[in-house]
PDB file of N, CA and C in Angstrom:
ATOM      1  N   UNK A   1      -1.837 -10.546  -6.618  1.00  0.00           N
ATOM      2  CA  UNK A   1      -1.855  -9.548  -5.563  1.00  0.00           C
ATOM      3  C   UNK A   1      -2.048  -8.179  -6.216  1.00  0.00           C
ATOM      4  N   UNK A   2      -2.918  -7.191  -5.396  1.00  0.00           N
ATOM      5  CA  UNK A   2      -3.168  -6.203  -5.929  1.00  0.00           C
ATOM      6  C   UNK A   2      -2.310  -5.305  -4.776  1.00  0.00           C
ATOM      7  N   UNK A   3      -1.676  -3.869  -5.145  1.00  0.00           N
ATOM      8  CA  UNK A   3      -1.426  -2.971  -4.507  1.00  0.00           C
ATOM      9  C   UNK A   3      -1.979  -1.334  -5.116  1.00  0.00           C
ATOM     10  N   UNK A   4      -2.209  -1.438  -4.071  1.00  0.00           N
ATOM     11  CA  UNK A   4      -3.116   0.280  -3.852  1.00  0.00           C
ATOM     12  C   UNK A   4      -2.148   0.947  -3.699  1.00  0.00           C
ATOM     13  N   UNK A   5      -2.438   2.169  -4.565  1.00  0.00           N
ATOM     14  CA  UNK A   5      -1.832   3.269  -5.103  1.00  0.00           C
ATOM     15  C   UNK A   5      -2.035   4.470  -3.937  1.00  0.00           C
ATOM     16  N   UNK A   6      -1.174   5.448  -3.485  1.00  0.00           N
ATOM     17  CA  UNK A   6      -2.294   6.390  -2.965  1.00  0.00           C
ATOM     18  C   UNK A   6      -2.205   7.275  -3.864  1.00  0.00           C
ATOM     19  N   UNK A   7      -3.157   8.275  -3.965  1.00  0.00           N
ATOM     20  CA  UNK A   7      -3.411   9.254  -4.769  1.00  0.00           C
ATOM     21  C   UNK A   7      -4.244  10.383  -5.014  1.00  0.00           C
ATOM     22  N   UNK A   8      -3.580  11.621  -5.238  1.00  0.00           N
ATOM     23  CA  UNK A   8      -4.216  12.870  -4.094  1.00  0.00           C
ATOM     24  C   UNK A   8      -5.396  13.035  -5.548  1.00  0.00           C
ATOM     25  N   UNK A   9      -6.794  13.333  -4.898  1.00  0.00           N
ATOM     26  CA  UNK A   9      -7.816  14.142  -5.835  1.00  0.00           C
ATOM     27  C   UNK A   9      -7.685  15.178  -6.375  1.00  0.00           C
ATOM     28  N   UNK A  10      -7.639  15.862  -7.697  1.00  0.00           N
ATOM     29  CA  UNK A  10      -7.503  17.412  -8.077  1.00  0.00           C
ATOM     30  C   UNK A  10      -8.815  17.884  -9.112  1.00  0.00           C
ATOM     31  N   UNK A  11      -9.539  16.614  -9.694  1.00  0.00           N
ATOM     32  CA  UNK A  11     -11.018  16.741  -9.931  1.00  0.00           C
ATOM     33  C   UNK A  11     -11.988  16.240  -9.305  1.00  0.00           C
ATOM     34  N   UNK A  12     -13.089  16.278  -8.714  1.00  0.00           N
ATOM     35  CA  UNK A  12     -14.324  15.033  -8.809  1.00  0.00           C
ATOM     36  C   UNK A  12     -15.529  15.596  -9.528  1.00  0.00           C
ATOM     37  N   UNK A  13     -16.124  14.399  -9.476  1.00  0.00           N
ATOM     38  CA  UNK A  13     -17.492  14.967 -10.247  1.00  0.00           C
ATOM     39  C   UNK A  13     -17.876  13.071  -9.848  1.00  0.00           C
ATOM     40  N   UNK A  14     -19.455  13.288  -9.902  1.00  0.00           N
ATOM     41  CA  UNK A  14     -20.180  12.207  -9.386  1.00  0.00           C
ATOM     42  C   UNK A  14     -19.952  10.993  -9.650  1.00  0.00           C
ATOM     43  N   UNK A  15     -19.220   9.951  -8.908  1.00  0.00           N
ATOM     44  CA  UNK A  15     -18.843   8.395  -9.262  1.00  0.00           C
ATOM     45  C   UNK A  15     -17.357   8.809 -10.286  1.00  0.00           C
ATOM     46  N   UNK A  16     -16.361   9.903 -10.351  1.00  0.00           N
ATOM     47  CA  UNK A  16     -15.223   9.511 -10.554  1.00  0.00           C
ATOM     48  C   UNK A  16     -14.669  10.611 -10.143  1.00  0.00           C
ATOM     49  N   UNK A  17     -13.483  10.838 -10.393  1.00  0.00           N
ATOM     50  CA  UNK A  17     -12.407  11.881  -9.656  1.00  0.00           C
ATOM     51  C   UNK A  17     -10.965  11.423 -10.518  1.00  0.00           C
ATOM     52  N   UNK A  18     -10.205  12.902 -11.013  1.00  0.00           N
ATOM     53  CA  UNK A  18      -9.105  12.884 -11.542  1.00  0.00           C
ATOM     54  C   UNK A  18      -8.061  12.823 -10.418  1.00  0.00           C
ATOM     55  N   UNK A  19      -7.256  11.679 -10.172  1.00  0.00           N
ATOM     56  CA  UNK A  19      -6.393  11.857  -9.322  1.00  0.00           C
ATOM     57  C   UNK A  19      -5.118  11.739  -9.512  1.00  0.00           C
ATOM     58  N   UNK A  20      -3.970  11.760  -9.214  1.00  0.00           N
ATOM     59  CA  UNK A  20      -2.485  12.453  -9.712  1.00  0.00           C
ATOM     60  C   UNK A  20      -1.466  12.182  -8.248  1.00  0.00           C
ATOM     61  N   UNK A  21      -0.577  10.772  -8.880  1.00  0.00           N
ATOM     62  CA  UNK A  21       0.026  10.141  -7.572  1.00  0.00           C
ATOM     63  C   UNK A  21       1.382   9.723  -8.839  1.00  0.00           C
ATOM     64  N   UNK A  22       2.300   9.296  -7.872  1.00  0.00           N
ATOM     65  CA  UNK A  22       3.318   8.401  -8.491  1.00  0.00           C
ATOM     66  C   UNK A  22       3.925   8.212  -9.612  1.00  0.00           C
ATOM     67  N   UNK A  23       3.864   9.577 -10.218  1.00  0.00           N
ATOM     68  CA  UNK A  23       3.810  10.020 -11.220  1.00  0.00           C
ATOM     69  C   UNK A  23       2.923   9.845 -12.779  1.00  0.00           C
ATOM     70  N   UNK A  24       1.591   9.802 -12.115  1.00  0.00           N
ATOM     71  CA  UNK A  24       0.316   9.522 -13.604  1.00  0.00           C
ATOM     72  C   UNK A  24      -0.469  10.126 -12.955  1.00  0.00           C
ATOM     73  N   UNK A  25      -1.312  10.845 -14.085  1.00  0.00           N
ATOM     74  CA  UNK A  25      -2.580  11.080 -13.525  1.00  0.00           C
ATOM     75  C   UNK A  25      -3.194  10.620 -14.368  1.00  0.00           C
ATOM     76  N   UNK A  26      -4.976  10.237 -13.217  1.00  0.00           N
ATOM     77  CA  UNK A  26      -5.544   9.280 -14.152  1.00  0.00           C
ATOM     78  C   UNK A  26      -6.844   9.802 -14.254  1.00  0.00           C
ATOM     79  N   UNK A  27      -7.643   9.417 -14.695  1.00  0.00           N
ATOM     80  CA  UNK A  27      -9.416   9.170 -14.189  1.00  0.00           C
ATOM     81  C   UNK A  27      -9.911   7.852 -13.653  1.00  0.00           C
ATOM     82  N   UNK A  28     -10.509   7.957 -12.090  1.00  0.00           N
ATOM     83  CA  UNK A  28     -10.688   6.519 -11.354  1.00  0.00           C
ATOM     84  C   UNK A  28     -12.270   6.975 -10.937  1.00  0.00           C
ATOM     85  N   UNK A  29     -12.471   5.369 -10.965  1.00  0.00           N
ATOM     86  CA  UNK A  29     -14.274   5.110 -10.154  1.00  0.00           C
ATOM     87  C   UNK A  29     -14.416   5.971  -8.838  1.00  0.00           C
ATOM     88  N   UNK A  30     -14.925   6.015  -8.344  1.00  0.00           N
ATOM     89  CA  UNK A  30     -15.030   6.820  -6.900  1.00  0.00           C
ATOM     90  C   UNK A  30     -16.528   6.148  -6.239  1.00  0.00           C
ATOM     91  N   UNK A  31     -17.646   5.206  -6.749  1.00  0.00           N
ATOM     92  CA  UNK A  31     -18.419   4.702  -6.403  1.00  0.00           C
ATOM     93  C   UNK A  31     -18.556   3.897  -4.895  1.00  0.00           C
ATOM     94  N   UNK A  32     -17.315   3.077  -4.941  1.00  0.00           N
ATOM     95  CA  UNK A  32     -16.916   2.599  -3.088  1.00  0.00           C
ATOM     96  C   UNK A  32     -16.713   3.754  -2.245  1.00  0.00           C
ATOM     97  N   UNK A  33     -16.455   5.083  -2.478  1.00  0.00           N
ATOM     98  CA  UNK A  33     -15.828   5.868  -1.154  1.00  0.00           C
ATOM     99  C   UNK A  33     -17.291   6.862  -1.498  1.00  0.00           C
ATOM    100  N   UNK A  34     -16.697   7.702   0.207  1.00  0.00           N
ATOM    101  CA  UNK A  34     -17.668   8.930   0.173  1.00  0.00           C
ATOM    102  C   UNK A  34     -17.552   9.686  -1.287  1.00  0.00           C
ATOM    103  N   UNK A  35     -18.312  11.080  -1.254  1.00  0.00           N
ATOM    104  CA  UNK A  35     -17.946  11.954  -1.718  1.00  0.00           C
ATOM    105  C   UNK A  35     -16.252  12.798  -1.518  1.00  0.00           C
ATOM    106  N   UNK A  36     -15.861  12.715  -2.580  1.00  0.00           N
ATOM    107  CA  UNK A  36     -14.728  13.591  -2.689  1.00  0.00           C
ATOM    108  C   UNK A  36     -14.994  14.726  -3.344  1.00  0.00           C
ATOM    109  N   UNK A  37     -13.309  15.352  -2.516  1.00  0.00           N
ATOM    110  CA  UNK A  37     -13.137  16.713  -3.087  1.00  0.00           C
ATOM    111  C   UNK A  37     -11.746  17.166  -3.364  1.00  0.00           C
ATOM    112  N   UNK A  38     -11.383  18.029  -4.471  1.00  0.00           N
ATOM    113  CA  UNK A  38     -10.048  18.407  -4.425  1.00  0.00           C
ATOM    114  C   UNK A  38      -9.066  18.345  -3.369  1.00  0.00           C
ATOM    115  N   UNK A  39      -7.764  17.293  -3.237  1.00  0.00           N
ATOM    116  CA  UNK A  39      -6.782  17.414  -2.074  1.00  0.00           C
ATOM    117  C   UNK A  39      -6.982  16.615  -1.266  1.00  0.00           C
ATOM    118  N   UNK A  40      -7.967  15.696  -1.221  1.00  0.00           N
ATOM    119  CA  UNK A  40      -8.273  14.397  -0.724  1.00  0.00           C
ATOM    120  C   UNK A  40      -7.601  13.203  -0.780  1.00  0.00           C
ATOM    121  N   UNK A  41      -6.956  12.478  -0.560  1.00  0.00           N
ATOM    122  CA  UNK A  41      -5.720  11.014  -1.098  1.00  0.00           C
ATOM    123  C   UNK A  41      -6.777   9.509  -0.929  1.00  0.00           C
ATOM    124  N   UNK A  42      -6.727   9.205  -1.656  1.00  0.00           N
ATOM    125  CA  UNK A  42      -7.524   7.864  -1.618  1.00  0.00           C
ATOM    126  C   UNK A  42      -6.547   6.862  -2.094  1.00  0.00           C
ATOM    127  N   UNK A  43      -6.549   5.238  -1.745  1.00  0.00           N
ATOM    128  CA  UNK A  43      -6.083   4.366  -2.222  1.00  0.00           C
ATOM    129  C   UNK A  43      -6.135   4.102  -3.494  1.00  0.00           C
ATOM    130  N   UNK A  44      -5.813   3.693  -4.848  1.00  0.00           N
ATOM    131  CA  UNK A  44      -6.562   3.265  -6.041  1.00  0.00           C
ATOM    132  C   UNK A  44      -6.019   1.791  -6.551  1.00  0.00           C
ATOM    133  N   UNK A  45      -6.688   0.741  -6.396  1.00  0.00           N
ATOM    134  CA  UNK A  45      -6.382  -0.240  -6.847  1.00  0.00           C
ATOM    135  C   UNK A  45      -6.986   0.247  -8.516  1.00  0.00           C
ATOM    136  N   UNK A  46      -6.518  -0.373  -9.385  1.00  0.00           N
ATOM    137  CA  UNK A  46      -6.547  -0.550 -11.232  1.00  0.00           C
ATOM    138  C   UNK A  46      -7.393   0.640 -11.167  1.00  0.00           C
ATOM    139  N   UNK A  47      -8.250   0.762 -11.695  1.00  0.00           N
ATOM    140  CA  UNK A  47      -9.246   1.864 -11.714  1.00  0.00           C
ATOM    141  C   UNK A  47      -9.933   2.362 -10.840  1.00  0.00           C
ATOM    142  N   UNK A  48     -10.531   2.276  -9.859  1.00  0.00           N
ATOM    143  CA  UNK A  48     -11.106   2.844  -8.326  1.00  0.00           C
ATOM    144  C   UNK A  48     -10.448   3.056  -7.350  1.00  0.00           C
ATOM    145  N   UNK A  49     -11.178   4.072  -6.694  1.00  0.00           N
ATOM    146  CA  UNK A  49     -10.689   4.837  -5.883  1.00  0.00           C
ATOM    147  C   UNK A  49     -11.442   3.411  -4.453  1.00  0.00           C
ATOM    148  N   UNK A  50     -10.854   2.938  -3.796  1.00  0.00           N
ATOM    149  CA  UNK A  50     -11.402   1.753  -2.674  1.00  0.00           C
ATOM    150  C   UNK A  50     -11.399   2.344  -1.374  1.00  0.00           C
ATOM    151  N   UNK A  51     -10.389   3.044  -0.994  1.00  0.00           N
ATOM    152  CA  UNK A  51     -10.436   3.694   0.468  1.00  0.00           C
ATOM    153  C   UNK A  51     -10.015   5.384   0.764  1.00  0.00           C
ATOM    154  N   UNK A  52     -10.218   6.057   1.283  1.00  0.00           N
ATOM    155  CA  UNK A  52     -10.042   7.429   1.665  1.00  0.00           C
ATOM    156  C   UNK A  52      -9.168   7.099   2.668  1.00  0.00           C
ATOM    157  N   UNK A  53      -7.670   7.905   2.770  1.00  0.00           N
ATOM    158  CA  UNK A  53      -6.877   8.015   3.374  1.00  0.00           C
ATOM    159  C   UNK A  53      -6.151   9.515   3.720  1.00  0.00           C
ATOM    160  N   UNK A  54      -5.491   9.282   5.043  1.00  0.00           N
ATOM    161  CA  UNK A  54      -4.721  11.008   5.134  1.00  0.00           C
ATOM    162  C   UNK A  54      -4.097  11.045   4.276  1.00  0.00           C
ATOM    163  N   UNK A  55      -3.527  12.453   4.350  1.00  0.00           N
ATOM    164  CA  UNK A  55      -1.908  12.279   3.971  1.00  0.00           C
ATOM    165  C   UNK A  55      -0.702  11.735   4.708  1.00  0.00           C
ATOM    166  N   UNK A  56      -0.989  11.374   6.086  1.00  0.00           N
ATOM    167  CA  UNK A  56       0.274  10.588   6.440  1.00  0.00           C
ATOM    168  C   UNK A  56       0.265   9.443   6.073  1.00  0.00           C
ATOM    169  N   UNK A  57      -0.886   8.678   5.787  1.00  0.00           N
ATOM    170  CA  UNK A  57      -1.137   6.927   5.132  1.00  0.00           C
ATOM    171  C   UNK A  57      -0.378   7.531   3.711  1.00  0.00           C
ATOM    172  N   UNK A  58      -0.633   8.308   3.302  1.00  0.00           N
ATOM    173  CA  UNK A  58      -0.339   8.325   1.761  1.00  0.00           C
ATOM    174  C   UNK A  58       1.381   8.299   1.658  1.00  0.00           C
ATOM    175  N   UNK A  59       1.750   9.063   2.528  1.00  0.00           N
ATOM    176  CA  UNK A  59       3.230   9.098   2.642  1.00  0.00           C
ATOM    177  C   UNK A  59       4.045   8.107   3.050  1.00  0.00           C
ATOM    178  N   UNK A  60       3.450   7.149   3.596  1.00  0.00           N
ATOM    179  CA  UNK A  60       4.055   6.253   4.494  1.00  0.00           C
ATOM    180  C   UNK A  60       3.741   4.911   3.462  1.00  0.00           C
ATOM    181  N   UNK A  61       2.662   4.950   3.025  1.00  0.00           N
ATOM    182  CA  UNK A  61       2.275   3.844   1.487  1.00  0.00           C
ATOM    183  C   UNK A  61       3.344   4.248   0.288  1.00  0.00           C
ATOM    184  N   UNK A  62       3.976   5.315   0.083  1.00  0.00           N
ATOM    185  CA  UNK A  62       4.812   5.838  -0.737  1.00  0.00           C
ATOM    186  C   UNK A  62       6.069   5.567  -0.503  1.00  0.00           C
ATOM    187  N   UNK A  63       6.634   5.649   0.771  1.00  0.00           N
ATOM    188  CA  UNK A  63       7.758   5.524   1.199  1.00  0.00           C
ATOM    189  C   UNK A  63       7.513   3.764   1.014  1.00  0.00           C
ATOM    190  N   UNK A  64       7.223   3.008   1.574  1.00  0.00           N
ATOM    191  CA  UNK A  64       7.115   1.010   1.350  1.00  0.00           C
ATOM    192  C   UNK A  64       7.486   0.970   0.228  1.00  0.00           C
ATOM    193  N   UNK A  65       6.173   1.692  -1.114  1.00  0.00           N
ATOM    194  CA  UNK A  65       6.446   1.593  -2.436  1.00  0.00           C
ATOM    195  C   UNK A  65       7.741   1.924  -3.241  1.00  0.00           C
ATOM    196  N   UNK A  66       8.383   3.378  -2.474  1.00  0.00           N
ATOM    197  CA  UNK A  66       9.563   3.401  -3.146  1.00  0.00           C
ATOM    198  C   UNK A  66      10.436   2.594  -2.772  1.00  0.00           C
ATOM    199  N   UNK A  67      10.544   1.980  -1.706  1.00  0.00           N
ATOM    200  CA  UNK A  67      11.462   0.549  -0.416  1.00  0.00           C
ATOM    201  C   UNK A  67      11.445  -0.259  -1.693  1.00  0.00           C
ATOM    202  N   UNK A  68       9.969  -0.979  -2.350  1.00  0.00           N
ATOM    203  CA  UNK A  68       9.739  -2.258  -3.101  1.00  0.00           C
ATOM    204  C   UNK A  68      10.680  -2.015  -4.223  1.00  0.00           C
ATOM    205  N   UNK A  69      10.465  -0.799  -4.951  1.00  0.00           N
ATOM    206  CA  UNK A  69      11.058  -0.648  -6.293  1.00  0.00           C
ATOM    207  C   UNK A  69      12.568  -0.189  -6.329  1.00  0.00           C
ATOM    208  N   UNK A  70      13.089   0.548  -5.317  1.00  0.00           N
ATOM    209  CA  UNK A  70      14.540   0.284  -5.083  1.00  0.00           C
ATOM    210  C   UNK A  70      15.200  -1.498  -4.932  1.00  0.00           C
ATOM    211  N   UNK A  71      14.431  -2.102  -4.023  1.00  0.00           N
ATOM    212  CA  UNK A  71      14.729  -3.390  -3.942  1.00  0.00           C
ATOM    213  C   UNK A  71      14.786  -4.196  -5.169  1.00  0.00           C
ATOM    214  N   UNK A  72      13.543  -3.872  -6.270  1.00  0.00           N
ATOM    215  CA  UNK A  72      13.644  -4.657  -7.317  1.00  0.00           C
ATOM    216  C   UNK A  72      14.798  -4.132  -8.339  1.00  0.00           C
ATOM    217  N   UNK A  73      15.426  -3.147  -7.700  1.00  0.00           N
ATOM    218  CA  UNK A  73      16.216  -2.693  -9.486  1.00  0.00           C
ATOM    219  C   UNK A  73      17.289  -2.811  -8.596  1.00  0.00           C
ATOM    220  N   UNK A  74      17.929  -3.500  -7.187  1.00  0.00           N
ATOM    221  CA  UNK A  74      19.013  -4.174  -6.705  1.00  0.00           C
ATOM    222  C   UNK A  74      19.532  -2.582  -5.727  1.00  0.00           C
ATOM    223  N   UNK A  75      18.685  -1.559  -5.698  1.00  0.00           N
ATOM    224  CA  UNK A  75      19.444  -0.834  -4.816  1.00  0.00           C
ATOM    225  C   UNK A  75      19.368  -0.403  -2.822  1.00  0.00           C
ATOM    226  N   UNK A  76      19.419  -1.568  -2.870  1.00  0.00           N
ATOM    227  CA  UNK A  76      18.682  -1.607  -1.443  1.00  0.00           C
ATOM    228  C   UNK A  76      20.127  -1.105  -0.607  1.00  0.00           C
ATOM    229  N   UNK A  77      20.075  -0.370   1.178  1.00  0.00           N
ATOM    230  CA  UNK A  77      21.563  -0.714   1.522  1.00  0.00           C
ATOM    231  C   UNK A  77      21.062  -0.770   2.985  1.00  0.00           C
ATOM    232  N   UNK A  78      21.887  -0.752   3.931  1.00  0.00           N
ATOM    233  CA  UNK A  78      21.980  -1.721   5.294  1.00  0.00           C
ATOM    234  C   UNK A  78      21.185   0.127   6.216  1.00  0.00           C
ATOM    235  N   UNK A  79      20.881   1.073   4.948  1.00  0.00           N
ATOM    236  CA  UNK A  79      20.201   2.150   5.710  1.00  0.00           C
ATOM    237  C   UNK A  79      18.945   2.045   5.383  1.00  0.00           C
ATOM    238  N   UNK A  80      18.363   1.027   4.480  1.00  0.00           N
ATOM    239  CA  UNK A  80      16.421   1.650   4.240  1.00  0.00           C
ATOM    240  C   UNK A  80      16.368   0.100   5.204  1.00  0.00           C
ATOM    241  N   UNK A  81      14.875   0.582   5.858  1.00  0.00           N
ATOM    242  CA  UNK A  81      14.014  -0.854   6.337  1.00  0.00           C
ATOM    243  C   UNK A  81      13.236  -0.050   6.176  1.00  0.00           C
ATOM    244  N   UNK A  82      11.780  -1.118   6.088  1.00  0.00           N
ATOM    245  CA  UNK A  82      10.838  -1.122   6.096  1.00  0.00           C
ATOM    246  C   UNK A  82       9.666  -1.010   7.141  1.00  0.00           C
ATOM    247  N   UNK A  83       8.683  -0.689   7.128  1.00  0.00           N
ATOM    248  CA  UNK A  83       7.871  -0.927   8.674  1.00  0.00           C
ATOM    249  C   UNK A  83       7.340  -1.727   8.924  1.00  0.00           C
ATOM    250  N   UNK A  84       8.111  -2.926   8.297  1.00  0.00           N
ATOM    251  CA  UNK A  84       7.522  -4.334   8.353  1.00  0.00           C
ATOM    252  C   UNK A  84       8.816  -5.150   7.762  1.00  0.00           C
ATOM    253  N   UNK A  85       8.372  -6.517   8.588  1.00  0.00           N
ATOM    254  CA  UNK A  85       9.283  -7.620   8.227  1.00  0.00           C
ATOM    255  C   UNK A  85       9.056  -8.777   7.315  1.00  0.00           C
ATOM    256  N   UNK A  86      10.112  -8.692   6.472  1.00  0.00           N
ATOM    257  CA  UNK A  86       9.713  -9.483   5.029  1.00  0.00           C
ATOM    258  C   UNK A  86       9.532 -11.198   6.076  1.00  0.00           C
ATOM    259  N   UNK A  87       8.288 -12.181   5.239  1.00  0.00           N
ATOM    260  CA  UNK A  87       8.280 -13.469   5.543  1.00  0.00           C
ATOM    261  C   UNK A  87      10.214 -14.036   5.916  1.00  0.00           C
ATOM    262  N   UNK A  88      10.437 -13.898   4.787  1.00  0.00           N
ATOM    263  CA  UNK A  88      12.406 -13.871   4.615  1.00  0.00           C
ATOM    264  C   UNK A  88      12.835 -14.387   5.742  1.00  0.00           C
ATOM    265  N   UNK A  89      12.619 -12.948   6.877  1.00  0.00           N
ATOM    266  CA  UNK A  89      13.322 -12.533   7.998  1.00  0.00           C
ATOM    267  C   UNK A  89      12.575 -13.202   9.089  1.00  0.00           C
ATOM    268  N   UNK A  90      11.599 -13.757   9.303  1.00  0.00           N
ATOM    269  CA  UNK A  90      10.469 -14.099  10.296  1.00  0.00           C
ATOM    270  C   UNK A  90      10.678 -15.371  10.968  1.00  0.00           C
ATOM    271  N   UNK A  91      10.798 -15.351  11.753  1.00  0.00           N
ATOM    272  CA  UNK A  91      10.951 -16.953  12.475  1.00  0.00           C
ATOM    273  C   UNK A  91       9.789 -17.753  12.617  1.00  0.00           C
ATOM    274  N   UNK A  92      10.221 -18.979  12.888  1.00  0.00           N
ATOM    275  CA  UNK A  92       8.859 -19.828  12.297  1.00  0.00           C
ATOM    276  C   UNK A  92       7.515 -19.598  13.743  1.00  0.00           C
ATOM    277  N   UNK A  93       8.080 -18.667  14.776  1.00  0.00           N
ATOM    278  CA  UNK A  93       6.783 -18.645  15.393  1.00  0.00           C
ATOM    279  C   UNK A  93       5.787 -17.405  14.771  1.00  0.00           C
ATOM    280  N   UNK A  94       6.728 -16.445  14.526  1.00  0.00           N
ATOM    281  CA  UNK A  94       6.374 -15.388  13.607  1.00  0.00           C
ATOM    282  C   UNK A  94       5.275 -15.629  12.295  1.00  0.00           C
ATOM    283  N   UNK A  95       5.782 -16.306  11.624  1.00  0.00           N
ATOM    284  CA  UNK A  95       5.147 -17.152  10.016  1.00  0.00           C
ATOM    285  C   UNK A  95       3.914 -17.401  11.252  1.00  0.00           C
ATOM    286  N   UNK A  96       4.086 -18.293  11.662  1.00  0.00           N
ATOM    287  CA  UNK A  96       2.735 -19.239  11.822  1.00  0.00           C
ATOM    288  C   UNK A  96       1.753 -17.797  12.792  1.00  0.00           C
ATOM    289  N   UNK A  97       2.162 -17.121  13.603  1.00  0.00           N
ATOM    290  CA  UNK A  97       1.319 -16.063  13.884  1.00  0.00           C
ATOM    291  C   UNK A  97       0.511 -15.493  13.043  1.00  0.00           C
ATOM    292  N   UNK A  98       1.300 -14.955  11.897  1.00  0.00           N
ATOM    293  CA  UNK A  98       0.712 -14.527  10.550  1.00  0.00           C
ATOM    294  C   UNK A  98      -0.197 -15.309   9.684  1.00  0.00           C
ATOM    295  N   UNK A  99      -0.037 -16.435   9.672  1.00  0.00           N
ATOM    296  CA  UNK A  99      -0.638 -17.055   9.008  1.00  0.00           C
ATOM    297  C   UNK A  99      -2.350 -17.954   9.805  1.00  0.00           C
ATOM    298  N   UNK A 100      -1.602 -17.362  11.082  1.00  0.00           N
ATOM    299  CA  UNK A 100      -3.032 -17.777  11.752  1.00  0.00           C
ATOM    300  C   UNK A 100      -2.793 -19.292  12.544  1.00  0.00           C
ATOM    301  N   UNK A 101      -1.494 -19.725  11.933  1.00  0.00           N
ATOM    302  CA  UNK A 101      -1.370 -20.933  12.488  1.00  0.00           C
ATOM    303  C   UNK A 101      -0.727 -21.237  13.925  1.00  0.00           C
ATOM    304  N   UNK A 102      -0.650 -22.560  14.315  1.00  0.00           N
ATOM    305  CA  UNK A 102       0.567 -22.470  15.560  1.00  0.00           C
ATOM    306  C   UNK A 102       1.454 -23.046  14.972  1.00  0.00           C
ATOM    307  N   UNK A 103       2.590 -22.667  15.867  1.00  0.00           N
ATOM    308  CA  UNK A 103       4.241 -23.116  15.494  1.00  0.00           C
ATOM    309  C   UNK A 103       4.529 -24.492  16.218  1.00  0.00           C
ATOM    310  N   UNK A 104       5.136 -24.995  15.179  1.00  0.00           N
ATOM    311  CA  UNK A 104       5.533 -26.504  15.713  1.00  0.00           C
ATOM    312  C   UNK A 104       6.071 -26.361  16.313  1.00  0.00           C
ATOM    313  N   UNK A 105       6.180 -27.144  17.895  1.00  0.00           N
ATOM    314  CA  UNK A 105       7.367 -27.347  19.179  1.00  0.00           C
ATOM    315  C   UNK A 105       8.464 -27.630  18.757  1.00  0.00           C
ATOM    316  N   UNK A 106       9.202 -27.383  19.368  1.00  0.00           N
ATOM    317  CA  UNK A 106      10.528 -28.304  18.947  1.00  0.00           C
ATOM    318  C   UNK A 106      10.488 -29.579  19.101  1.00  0.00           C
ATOM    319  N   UNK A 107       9.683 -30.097  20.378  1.00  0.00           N
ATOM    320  CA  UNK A 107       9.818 -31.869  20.115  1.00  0.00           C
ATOM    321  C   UNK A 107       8.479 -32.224  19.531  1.00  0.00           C
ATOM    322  N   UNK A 108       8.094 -31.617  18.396  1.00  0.00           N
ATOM    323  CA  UNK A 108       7.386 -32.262  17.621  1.00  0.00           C
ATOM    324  C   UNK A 108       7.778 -32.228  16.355  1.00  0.00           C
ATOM    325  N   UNK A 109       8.798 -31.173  16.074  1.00  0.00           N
ATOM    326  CA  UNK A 109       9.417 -31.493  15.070  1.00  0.00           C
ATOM    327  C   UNK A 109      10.071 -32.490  14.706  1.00  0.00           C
TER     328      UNK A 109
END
């Protein structure tokens, strides 16, 4: 699984752009998106820039991301959720929605 970074532009120049998120700044492809310009937020999977986004996507992709990495270092508490529901939590009509499937009846279980 890949996750996209967001990350605001503060250089471009033709097919790349210096951008500065999450604490790195990097140099990324820019070949998939329009033209950029300074102050712009784009997604960045590994090296490219893949989608142009606001700044409220960017904030709201930031806030999940900091959700994930509190969760992994055990500091989660009964005040953060997410804007989404982990598989975890999902009931099996839920799962199978997601997954495209249908949910087994009960008397076919």
């Amino acid at each position: 699984m890949c996750i996209g970074l967001p990350m605001q532009v503060i250089a471009a120049r033709e097919g790349f752009a210096t951008v500065r998120g999450r604490g790195e700044q990097r140099e990324v492809q820019t070949t998939l998106v329009a033209e950029l310009k300074p102050g712009d937020w784009v997604l960045v999977f590994i090296d490219s820039a893949r989608e142009v986004i606001d700044a409220e996507r960017a904030t709201e992709v930031n806030a999940t991301l900091d959700l994930i990495a509190a969760a992994m270092r055990g500091e989660t508490s009964a005040h953060d959720h997410a804007a989404f529901a982990l598989p975890s939590a999902m009931s099996a009509e839920q799962l199978a929605a997601l997954s495209g499937a249908t949910a087994l009846s009960k008397e076919a279980a």
